[in-house]
Protein backbone atom coordinates (compact mmCIF):
# COMPACT_ATOMS: atom_id res chain seq x y z
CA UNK A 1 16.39 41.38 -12.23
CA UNK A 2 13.41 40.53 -10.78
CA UNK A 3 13.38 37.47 -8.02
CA UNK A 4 11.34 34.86 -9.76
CA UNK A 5 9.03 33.67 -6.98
CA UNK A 6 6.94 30.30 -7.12
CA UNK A 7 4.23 30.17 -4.74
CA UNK A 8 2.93 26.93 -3.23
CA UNK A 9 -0.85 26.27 -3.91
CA UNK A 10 -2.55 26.66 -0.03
CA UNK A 11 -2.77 22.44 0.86
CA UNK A 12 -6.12 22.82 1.91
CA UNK A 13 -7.25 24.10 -1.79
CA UNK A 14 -5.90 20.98 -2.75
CA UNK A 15 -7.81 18.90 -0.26
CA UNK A 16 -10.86 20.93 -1.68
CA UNK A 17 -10.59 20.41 -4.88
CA UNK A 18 -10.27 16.81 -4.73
CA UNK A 19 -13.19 16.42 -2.26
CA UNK A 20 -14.69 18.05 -4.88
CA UNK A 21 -14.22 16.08 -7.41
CA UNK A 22 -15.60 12.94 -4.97
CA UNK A 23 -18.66 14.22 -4.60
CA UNK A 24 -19.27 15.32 -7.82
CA UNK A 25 -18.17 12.14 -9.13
CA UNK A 26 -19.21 9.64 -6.61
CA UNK A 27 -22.84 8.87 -4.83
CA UNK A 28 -21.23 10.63 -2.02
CA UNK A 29 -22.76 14.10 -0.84
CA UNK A 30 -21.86 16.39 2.02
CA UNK A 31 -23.51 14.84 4.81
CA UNK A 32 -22.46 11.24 4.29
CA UNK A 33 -18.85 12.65 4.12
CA UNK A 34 -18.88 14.92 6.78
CA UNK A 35 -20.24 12.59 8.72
CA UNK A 36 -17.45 10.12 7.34
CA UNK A 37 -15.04 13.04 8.24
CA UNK A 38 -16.27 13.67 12.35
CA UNK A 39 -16.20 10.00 12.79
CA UNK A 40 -12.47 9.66 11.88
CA UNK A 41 -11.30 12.47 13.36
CA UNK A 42 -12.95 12.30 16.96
CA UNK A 43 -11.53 8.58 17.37
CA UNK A 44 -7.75 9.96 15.85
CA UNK A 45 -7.26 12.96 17.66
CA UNK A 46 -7.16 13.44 21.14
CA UNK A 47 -9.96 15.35 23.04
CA UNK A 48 -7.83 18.04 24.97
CA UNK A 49 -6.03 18.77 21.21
CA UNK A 50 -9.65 19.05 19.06
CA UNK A 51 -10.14 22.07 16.95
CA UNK A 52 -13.49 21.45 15.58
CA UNK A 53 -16.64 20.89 16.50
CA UNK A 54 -17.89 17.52 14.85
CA UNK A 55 -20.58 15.42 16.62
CA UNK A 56 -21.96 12.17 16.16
CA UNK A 57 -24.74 10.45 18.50
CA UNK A 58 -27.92 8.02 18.27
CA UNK A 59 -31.50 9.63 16.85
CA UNK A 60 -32.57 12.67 17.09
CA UNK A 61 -28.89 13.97 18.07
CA UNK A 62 -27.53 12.02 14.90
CA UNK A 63 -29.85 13.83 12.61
CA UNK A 64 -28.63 17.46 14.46
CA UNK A 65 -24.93 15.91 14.19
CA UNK A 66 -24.97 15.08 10.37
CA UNK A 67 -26.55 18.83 9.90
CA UNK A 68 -23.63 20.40 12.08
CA UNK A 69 -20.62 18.51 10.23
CA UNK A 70 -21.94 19.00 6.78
CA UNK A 71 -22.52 22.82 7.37
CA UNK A 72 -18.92 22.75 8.70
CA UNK A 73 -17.35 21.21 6.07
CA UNK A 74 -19.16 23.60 3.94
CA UNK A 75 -17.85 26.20 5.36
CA UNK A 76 -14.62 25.10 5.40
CA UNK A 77 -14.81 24.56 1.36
CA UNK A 78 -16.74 27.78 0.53
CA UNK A 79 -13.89 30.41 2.36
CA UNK A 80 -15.81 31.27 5.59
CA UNK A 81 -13.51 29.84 7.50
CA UNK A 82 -10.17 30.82 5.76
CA UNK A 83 -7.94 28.05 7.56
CA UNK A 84 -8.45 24.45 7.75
CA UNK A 85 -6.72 22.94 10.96
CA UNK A 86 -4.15 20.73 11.19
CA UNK A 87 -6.21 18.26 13.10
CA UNK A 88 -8.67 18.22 10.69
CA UNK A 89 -6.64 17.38 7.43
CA UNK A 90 -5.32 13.77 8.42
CA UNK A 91 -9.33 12.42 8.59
CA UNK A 92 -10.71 14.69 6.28
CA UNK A 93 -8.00 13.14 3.54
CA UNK A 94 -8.56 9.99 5.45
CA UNK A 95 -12.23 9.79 4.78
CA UNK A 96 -11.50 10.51 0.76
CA UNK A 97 -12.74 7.89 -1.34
CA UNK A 98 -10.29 5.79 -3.77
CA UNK A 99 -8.76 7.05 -6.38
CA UNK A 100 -9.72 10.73 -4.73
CA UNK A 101 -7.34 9.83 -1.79
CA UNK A 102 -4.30 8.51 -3.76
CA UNK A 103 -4.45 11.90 -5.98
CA UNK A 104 -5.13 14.20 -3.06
CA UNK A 105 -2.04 12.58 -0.98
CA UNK A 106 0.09 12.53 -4.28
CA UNK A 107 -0.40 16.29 -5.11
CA UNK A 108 -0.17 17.39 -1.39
CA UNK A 109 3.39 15.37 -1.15
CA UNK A 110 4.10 17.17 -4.83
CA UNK A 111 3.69 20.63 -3.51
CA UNK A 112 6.56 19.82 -1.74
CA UNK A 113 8.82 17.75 -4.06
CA UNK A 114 8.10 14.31 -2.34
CA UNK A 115 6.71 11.76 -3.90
CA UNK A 116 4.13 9.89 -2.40
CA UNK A 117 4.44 5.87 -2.17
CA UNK A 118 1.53 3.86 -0.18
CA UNK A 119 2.96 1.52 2.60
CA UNK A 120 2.43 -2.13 1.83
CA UNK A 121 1.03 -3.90 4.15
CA UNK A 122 2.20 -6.77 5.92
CA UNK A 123 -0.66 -8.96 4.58
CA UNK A 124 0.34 -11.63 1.85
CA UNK A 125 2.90 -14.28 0.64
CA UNK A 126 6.34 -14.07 0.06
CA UNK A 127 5.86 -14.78 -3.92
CA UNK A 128 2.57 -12.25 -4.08
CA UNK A 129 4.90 -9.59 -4.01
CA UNK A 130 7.31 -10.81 -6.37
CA UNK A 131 3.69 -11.05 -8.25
CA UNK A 132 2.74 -7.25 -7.51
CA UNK A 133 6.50 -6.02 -8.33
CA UNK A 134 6.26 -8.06 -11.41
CA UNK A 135 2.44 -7.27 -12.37
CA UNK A 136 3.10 -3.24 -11.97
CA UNK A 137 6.35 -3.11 -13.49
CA UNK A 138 4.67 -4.87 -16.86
CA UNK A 139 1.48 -2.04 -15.93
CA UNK A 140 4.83 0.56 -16.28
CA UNK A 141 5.61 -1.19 -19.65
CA UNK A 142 2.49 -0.74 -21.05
CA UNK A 143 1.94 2.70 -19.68
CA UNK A 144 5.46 3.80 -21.63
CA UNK A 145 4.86 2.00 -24.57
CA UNK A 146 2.74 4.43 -26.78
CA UNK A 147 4.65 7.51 -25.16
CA UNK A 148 8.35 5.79 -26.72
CA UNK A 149 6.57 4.53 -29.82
CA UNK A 150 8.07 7.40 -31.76
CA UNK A 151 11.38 7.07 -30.43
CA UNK A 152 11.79 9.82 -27.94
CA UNK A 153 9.20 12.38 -25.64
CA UNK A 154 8.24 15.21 -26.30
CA UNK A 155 4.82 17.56 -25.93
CA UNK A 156 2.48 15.10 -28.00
CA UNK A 157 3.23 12.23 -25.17
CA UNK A 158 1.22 15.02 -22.76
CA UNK A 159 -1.82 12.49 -22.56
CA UNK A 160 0.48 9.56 -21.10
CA UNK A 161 2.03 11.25 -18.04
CA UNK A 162 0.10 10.89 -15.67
CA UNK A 163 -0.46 6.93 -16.04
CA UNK A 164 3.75 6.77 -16.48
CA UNK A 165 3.65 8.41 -12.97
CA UNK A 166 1.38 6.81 -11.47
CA UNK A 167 2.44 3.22 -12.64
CA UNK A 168 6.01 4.04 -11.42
CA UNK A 169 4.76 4.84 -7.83
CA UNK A 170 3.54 1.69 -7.73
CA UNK A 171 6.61 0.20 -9.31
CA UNK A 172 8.37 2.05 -6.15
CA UNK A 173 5.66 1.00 -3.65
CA UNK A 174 6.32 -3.00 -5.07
CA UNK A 175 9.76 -2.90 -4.83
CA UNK A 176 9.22 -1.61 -1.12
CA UNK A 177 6.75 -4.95 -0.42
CA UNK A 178 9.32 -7.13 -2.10
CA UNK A 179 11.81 -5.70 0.01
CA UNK A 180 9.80 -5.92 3.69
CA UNK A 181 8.76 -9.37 2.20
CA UNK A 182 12.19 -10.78 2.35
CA UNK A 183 13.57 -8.85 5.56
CA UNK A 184 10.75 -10.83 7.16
CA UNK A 185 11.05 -14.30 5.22
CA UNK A 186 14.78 -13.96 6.27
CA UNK A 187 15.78 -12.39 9.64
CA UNK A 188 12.01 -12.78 10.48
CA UNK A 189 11.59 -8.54 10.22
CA UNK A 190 14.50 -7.26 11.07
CA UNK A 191 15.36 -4.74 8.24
CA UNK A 192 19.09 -5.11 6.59
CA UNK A 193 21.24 -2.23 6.67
């Protein structure tokens, strides 16, 4: 019997393809984003640990720097350079627009069976996240609804997925904010056990 294998997609191919889809589907082009992209990641990662090259600077430097980070990025994306760091990933996906980022991070935590749930932040009232829990979990409703119209699901309820998923994420990331919300309305943000 043969061992049935399941290879991982490479995560940078993901990171590609949804950088991709950015700047094919936003006013966004190379150079803006590289230059997006070497801004992040010089102020996130340490000087002694930096793996690439990225410049910024004032004049005629800038105008060399946004020429250097786009034609790095490019080669990143077209397979000249077959491995994208480490390093490089956190403010490349970073620097992704909305809803580019959110899909990126959810398909890179997917590869590996996690599911990927946005932080709230501590910004907001006590009752705004009862709101948001509320609000998304009616969002999760209405997502279902024409999927369980029929009575069960099956293949035909192919076109609803993806909004079911991505309403229950932020079902789960609501319920998280409720539940921050009232560890710091009560013991002032000290979590519960």
């Amino acid at each position: 019997m043969k061992d049935a294998r399941h290879f991982l997609p490479p995560r940078q191919s993901i990171i590609y393809a949804h950088t991709r889809r950015m700047l094919d589907g936003t006013a966004c082009n190379y150079t803006s984003f590289a230059m997006q992209v070497a801004e992040r990641y010089l102020a996130m990662t340490a000087p002694d640990v930096r793996q690439v090259k990225l410049r910024t600077g004032d004049g005629a430097d800038l105008i060399k720097a946004m020429e250097n980070n786009a034609q790095i990025l490019r080669r990143y994306m077209d397979g000249t350079v077959k491995t994208l760091p480490a390093d490089l990933e956190d403010a490349w996906v970073l620097c992704l627009s909305e809803p580019y980022r959110a899909d990126c991070e959810r398909d890179l935590a997917t590869r590996r069976g996690m599911l990927a749930v946005p932080m709230p932040s501590d910004a907001g009232l006590q009752v705004a996240s009862v709101a948001t829990l509320v609000g998304n979990y009616a969002n999760l409703l209405h997502s279902v609804a024409p999927a369980i119209a029929d009575g069960h699901f099956g293949p035909e309820d192919r076109p609803y997925r993806d909004q079911i998923h991505a309403s229950g994420r932020d079902v789960i990331a609501a319920v998280i904010g409720l539940s921050q919300a009232v560890d710091r309305g009560i013991d002032g943000g000290v979590a519960s056990a």
